[in-house]
PDB file of N, CA and C in Angstrom:
ATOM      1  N   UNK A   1      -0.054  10.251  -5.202  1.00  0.00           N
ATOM      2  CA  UNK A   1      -0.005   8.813  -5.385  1.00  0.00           C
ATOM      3  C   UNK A   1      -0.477   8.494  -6.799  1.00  0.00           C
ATOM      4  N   UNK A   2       0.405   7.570  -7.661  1.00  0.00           N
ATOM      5  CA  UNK A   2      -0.165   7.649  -8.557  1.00  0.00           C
ATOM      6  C   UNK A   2      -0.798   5.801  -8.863  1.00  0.00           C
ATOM      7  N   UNK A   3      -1.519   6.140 -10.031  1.00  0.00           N
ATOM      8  CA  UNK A   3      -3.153   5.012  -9.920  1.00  0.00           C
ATOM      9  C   UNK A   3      -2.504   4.063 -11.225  1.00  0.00           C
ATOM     10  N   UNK A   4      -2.271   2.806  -9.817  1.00  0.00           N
ATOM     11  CA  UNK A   4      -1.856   1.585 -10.571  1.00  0.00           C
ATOM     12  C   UNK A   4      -3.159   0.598 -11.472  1.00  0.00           C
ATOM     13  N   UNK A   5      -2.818  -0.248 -12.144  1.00  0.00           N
ATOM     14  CA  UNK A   5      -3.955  -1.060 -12.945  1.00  0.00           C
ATOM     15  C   UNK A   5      -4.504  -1.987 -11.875  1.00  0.00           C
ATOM     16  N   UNK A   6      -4.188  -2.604 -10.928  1.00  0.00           N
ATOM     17  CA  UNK A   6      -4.817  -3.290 -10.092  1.00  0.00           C
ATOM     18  C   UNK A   6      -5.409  -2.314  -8.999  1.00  0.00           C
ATOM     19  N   UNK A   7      -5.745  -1.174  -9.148  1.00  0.00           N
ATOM     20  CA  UNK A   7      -6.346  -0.419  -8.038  1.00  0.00           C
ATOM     21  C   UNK A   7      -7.961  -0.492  -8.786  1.00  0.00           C
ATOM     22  N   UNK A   8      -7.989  -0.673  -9.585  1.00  0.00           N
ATOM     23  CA  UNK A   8      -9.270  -1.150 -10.472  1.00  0.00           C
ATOM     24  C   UNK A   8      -9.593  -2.120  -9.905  1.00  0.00           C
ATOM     25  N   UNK A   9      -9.000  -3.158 -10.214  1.00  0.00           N
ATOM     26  CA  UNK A   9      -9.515  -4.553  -9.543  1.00  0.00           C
ATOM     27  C   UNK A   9      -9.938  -4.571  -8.529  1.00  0.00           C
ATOM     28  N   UNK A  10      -9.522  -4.310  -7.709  1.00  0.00           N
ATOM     29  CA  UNK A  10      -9.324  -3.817  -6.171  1.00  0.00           C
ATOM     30  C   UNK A  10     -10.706  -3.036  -5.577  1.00  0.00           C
ATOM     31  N   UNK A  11     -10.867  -2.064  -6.025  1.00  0.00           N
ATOM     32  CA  UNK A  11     -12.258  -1.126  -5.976  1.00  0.00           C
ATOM     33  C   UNK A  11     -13.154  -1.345  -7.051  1.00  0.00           C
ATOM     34  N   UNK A  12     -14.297  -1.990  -7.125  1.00  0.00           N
ATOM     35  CA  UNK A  12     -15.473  -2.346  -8.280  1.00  0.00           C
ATOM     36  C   UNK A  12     -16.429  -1.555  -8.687  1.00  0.00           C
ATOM     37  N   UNK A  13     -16.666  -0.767  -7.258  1.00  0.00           N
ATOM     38  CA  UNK A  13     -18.270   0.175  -7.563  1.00  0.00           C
ATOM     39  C   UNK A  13     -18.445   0.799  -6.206  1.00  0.00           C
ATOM     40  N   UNK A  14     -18.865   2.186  -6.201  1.00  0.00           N
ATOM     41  CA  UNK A  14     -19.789   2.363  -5.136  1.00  0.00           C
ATOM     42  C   UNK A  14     -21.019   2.148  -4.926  1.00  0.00           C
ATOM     43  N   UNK A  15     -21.310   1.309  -3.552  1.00  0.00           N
ATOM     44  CA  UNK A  15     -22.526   1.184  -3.500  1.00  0.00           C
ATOM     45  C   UNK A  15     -23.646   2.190  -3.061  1.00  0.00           C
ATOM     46  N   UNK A  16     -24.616   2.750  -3.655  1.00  0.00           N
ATOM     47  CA  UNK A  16     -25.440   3.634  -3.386  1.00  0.00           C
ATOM     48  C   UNK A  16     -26.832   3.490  -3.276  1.00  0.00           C
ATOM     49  N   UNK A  17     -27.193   3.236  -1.707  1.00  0.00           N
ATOM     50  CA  UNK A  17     -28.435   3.178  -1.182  1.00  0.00           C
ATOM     51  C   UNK A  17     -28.930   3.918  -0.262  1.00  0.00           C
ATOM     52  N   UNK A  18     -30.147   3.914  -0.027  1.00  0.00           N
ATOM     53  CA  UNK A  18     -30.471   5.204   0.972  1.00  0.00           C
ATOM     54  C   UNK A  18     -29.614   4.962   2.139  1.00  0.00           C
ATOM     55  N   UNK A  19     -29.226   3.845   2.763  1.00  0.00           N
ATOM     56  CA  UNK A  19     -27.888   3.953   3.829  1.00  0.00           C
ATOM     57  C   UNK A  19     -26.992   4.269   3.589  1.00  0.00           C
ATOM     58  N   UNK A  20     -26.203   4.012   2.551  1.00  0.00           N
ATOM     59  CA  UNK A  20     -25.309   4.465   2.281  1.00  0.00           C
ATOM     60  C   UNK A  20     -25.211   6.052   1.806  1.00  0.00           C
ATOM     61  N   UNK A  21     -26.392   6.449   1.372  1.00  0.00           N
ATOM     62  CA  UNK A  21     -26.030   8.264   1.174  1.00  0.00           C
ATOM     63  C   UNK A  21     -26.515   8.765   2.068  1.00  0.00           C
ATOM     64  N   UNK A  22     -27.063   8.116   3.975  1.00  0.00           N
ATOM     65  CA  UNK A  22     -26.821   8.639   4.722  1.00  0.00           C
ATOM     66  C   UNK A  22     -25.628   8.867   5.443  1.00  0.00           C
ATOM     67  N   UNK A  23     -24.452   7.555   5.285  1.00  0.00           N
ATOM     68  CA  UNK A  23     -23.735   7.431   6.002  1.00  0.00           C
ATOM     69  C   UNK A  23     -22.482   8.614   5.200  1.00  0.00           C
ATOM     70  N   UNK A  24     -22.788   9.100   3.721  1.00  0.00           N
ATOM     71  CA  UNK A  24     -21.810  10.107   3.466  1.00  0.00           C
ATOM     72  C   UNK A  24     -21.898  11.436   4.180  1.00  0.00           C
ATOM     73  N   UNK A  25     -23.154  11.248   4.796  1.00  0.00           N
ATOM     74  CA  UNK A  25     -23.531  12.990   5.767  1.00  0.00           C
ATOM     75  C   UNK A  25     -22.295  12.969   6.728  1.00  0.00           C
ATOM     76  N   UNK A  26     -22.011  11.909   7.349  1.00  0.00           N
ATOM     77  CA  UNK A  26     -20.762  11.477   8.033  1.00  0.00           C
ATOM     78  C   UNK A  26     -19.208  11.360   7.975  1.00  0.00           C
ATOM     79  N   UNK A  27     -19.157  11.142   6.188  1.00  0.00           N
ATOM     80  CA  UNK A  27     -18.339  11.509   6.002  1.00  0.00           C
ATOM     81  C   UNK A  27     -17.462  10.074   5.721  1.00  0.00           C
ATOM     82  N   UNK A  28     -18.558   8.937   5.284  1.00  0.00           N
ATOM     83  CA  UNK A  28     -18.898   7.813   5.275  1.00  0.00           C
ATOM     84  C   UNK A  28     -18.867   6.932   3.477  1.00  0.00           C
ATOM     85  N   UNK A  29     -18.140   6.662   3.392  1.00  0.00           N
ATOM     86  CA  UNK A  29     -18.315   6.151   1.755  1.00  0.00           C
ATOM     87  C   UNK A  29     -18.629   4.392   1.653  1.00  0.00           C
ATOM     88  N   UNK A  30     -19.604   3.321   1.024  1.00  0.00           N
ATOM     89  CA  UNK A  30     -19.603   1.895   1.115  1.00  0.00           C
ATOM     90  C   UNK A  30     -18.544   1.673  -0.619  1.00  0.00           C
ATOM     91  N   UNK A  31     -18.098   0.798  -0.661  1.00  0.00           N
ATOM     92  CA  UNK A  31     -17.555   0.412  -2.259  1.00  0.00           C
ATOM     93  C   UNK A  31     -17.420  -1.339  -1.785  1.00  0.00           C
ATOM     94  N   UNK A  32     -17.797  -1.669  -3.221  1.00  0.00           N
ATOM     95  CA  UNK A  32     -17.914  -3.227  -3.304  1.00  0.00           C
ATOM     96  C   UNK A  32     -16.307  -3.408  -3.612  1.00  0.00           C
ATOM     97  N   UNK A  33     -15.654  -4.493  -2.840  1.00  0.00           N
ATOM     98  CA  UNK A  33     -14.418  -4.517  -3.345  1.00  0.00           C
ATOM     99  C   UNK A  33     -14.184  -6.277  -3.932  1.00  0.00           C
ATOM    100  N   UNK A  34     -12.822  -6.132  -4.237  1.00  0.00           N
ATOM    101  CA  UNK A  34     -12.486  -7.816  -4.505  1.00  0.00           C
ATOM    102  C   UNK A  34     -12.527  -8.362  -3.016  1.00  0.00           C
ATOM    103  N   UNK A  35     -13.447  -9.573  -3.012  1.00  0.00           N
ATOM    104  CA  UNK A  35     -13.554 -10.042  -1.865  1.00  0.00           C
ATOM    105  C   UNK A  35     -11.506 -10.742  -1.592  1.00  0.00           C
ATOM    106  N   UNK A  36     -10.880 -10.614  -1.784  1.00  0.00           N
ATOM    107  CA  UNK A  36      -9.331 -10.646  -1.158  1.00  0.00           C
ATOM    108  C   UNK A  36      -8.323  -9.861  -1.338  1.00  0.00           C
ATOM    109  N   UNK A  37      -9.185  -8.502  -1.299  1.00  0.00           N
ATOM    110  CA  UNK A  37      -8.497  -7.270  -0.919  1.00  0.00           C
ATOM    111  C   UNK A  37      -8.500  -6.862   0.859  1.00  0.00           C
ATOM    112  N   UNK A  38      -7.561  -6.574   1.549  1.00  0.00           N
ATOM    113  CA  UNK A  38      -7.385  -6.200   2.300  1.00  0.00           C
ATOM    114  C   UNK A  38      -7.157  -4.933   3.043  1.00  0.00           C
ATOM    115  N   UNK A  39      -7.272  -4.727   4.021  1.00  0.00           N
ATOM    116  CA  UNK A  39      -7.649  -2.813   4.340  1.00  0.00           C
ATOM    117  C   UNK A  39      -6.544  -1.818   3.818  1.00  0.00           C
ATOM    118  N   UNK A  40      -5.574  -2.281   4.138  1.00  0.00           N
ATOM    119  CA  UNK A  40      -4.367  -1.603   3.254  1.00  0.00           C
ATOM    120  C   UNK A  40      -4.303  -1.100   1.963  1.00  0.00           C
ATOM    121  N   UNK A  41      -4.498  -2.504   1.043  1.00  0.00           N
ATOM    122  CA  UNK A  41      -4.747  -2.041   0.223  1.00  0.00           C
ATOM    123  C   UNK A  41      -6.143  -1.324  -0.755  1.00  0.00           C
ATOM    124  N   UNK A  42      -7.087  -1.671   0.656  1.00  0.00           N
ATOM    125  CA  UNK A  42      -8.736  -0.753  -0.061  1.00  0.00           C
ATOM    126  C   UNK A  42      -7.740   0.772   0.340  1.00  0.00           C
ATOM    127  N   UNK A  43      -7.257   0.805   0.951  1.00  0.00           N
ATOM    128  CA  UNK A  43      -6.703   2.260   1.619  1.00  0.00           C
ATOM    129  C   UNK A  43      -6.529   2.975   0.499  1.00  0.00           C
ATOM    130  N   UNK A  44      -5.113   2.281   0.187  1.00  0.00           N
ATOM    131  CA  UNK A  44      -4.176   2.747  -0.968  1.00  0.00           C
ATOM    132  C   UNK A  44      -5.082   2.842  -2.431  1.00  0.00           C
ATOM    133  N   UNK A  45      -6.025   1.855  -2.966  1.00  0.00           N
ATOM    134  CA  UNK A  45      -6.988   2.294  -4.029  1.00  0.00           C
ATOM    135  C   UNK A  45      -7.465   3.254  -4.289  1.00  0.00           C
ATOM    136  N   UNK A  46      -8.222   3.440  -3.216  1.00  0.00           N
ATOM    137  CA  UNK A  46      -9.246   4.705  -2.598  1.00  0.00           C
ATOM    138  C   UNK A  46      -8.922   6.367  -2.922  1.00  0.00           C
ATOM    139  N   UNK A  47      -7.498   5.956  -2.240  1.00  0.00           N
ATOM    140  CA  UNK A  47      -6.725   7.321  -1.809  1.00  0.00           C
ATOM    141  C   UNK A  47      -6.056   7.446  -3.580  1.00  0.00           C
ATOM    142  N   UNK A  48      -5.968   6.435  -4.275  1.00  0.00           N
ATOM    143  CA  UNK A  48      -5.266   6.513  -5.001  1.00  0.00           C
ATOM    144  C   UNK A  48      -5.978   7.079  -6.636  1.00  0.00           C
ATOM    145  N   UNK A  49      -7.556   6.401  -6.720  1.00  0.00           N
ATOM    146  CA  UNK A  49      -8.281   6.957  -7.427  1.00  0.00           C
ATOM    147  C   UNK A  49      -9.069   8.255  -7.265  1.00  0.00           C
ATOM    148  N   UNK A  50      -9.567   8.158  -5.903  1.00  0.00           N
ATOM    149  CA  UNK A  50     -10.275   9.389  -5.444  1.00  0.00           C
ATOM    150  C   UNK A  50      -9.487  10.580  -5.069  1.00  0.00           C
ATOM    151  N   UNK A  51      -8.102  10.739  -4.969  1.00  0.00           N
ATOM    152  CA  UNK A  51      -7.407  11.722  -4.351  1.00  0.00           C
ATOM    153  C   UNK A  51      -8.149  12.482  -3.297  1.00  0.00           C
ATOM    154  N   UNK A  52      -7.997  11.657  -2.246  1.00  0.00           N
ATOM    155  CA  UNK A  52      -8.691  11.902  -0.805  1.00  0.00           C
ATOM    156  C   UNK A  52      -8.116  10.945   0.206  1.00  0.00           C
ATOM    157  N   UNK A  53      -8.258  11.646   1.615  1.00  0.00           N
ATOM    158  CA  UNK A  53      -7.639  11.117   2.556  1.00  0.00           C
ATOM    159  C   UNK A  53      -8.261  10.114   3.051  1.00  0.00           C
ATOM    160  N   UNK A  54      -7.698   8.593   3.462  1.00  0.00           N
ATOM    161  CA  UNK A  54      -8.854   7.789   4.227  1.00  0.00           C
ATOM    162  C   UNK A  54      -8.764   7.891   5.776  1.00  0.00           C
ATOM    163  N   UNK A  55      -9.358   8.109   6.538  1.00  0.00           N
ATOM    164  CA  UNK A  55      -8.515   7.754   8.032  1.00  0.00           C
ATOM    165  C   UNK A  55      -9.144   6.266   8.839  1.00  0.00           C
ATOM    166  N   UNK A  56     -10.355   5.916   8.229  1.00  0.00           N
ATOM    167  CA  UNK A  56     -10.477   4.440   8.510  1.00  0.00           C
ATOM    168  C   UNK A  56     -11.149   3.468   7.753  1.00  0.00           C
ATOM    169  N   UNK A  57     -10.934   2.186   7.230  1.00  0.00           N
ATOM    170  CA  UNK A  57     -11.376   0.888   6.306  1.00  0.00           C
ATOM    171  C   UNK A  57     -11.668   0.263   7.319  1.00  0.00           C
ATOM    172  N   UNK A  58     -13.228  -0.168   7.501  1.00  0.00           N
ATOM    173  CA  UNK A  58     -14.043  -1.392   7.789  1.00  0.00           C
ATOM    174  C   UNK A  58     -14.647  -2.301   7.018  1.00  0.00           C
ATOM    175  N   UNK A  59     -14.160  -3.756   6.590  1.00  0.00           N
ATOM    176  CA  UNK A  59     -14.957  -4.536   5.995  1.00  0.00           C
ATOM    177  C   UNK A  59     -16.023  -5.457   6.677  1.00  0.00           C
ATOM    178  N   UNK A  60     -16.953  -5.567   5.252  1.00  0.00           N
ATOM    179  CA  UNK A  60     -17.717  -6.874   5.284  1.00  0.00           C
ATOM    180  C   UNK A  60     -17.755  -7.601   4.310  1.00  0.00           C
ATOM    181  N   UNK A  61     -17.938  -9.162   4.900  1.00  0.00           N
ATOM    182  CA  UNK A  61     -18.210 -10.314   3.821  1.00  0.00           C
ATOM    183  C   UNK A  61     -19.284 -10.840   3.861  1.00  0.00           C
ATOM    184  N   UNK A  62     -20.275 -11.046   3.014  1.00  0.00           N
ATOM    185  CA  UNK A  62     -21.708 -11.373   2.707  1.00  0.00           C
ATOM    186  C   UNK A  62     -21.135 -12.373   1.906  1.00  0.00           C
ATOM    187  N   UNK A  63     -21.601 -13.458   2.502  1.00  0.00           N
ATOM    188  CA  UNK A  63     -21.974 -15.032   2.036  1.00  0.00           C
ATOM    189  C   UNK A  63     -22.327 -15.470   0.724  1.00  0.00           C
ATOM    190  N   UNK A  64     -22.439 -15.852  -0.365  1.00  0.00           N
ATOM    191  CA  UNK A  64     -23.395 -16.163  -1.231  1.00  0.00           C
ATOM    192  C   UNK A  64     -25.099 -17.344  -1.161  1.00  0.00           C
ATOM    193  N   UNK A  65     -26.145 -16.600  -0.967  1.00  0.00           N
ATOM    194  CA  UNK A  65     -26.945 -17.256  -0.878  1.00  0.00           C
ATOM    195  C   UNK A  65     -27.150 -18.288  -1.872  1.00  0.00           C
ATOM    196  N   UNK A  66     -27.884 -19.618  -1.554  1.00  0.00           N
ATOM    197  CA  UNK A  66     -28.556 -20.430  -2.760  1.00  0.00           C
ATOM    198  C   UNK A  66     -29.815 -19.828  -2.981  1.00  0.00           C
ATOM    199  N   UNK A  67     -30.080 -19.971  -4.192  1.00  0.00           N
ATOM    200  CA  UNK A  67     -30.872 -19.656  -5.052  1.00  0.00           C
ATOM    201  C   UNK A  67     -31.904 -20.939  -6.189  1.00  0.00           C
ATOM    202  N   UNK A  68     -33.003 -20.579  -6.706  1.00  0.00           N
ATOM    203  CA  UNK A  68     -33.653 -21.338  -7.482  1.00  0.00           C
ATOM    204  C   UNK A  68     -33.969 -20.722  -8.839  1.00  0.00           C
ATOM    205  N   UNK A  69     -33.579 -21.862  -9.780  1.00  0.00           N
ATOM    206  CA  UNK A  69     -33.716 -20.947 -11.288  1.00  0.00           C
ATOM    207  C   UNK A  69     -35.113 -22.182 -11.557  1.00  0.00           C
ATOM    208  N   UNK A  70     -36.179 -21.301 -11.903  1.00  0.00           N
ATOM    209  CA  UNK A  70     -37.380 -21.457 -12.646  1.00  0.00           C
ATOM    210  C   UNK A  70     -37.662 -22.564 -11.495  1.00  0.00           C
ATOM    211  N   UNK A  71     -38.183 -23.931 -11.752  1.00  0.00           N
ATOM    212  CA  UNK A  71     -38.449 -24.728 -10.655  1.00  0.00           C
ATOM    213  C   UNK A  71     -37.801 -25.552 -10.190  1.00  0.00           C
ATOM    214  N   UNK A  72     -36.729 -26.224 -10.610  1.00  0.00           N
ATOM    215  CA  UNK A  72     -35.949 -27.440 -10.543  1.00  0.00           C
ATOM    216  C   UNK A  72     -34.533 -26.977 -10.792  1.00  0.00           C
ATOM    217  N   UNK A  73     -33.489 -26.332 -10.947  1.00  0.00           N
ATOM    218  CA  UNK A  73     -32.433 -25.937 -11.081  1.00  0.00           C
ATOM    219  C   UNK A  73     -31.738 -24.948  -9.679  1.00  0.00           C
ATOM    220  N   UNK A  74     -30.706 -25.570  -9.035  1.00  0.00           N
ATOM    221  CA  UNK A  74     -30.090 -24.718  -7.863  1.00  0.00           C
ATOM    222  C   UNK A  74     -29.176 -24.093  -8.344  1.00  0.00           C
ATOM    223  N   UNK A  75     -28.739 -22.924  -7.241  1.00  0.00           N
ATOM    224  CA  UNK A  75     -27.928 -22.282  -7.945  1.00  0.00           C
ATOM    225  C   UNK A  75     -27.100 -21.664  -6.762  1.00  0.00           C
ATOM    226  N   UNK A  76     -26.356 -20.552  -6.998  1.00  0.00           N
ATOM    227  CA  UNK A  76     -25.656 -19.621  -5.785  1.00  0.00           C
ATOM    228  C   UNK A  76     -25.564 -18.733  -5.969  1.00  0.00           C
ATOM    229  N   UNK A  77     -25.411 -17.319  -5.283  1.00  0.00           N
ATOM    230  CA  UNK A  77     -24.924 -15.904  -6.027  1.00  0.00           C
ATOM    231  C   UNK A  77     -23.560 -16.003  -4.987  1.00  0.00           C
ATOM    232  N   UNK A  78     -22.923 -15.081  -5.715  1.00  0.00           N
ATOM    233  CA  UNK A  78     -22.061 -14.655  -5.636  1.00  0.00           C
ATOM    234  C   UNK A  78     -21.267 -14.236  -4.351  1.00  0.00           C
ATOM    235  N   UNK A  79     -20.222 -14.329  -3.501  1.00  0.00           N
ATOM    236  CA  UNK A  79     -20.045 -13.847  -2.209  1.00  0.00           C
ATOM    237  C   UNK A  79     -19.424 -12.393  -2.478  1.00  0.00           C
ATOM    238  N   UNK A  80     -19.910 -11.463  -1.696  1.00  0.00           N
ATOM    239  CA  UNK A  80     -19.669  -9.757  -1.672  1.00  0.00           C
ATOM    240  C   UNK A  80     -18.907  -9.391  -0.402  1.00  0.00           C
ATOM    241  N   UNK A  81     -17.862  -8.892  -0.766  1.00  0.00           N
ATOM    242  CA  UNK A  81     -17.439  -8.156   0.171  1.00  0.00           C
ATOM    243  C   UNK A  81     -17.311  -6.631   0.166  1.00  0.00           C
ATOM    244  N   UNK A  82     -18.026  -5.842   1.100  1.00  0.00           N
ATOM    245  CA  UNK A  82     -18.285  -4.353   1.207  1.00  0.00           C
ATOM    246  C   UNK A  82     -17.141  -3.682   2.152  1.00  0.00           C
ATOM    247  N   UNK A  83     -16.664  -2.373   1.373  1.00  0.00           N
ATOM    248  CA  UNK A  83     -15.767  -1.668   2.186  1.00  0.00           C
ATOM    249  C   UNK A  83     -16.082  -0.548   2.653  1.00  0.00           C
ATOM    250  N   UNK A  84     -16.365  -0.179   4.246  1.00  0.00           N
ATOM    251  CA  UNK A  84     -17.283   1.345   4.797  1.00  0.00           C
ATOM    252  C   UNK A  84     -15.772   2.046   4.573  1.00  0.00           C
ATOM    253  N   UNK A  85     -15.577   2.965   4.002  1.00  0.00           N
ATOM    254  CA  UNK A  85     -14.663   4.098   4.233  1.00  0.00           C
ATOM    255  C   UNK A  85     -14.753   5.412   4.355  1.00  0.00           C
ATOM    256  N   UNK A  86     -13.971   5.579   6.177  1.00  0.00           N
ATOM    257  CA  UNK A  86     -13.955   6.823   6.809  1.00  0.00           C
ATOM    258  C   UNK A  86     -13.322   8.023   6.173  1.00  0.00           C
ATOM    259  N   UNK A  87     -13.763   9.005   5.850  1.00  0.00           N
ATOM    260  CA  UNK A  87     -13.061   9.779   4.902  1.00  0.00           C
ATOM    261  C   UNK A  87     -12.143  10.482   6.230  1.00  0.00           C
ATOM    262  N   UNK A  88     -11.129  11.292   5.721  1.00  0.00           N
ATOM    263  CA  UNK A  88     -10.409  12.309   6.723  1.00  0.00           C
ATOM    264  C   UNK A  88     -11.170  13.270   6.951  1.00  0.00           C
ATOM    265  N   UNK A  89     -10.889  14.397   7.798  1.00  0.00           N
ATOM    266  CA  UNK A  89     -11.936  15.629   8.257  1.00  0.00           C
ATOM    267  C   UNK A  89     -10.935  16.581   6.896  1.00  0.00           C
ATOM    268  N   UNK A  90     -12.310  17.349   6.546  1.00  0.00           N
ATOM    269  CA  UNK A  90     -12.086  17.926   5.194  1.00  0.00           C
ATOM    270  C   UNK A  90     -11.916  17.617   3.861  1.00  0.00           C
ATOM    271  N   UNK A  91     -12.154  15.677   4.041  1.00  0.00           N
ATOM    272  CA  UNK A  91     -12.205  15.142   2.474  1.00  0.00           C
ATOM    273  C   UNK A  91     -13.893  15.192   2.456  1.00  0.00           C
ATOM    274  N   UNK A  92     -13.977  15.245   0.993  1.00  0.00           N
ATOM    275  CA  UNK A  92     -15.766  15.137   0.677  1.00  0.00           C
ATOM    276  C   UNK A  92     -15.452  14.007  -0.343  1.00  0.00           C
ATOM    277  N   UNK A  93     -16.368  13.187  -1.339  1.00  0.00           N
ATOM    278  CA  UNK A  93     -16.227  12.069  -1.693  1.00  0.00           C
ATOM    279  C   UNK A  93     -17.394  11.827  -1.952  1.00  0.00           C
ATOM    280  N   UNK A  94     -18.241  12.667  -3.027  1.00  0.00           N
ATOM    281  CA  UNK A  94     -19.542  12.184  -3.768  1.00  0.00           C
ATOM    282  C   UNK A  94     -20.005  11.587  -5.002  1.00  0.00           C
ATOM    283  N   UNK A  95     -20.476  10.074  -4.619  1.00  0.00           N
ATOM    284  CA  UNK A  95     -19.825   9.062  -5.331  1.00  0.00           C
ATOM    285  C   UNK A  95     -21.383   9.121  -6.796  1.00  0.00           C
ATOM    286  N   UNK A  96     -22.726   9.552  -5.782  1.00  0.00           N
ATOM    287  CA  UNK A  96     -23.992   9.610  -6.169  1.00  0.00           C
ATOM    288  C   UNK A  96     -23.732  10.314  -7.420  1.00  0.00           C
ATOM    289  N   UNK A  97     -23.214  11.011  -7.969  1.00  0.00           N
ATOM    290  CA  UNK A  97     -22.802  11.965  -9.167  1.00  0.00           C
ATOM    291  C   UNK A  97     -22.602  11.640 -10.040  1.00  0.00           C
ATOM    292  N   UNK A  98     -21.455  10.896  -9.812  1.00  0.00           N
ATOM    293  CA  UNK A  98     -20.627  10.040 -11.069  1.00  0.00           C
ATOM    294  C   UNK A  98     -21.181   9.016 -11.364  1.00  0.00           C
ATOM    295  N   UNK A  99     -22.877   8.771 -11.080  1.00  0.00           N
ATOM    296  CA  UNK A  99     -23.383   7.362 -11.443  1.00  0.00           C
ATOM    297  C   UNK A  99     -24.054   7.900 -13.096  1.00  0.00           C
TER     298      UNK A  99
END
C-alpha cells in the first residue's frame, strides 16, 4: 500500500503512557487521530505508514474541557479523539522508539 499525503493528517502521534505501553504487551497500539477520521480510514493510515496488519480500530472522543488563563480569562482545550489499534497476530508495532 502505498502512503498518501493525507495519511499524515489522518494519524498525528502515538500516544505513549504507562497504559498505553501496557496495552502494546497485547498487541495494542493508542494514536491521536483527526477527530473526523473514521475507522476505515485510521485502518488504511496505519497499515499504510506502519506496514502492518490492523485487525481491529476502536475510537474515542474526549470533549474539550474549559479552562482558566491567570484569573479572569476563559478558555477551552481542544477536543481529542484517540484511536486503540488491534494489531494482527504476528504484527509488532513499537511506537516508544521512534520517540
Amino acid at each position: 500500500m502505498t502512503v498518501k499525503p493525507e495519511h499524515y493528517d489522518i494519524v498525528r502521534r502515538p500516544i505513549t503512557t504507562e497504559k498505553t505501553m501496557a496495552a502494546s504487551q497485547h498487541r495494542g497500539v493508542v494514536f491521536e487521530v483527526a477527530i473526523d477520521a473514521n475507522k476505515a480510514r485510521i485502518k488504511e493510515a496505519v497499515e499504510a505508514l506502519y506496514g502492518v496488519k490492523v485487525q481491529a480500530v476502536n475510537t474515542s472522543i474526549t470533549k474539550g474541557k474549559a479552562v482558566r488563563f491567570r484569573y479572569r480569562f476563559r478558555g477551552k482545550t481542544r477536543a481529542r479523539k484517540k484511536a486503540y489499534v488491534t494489531l494482527a497476530e504476528g504484527n509488532t508495532l513499537d511506537v516508544s522508539s521512534s520517540l
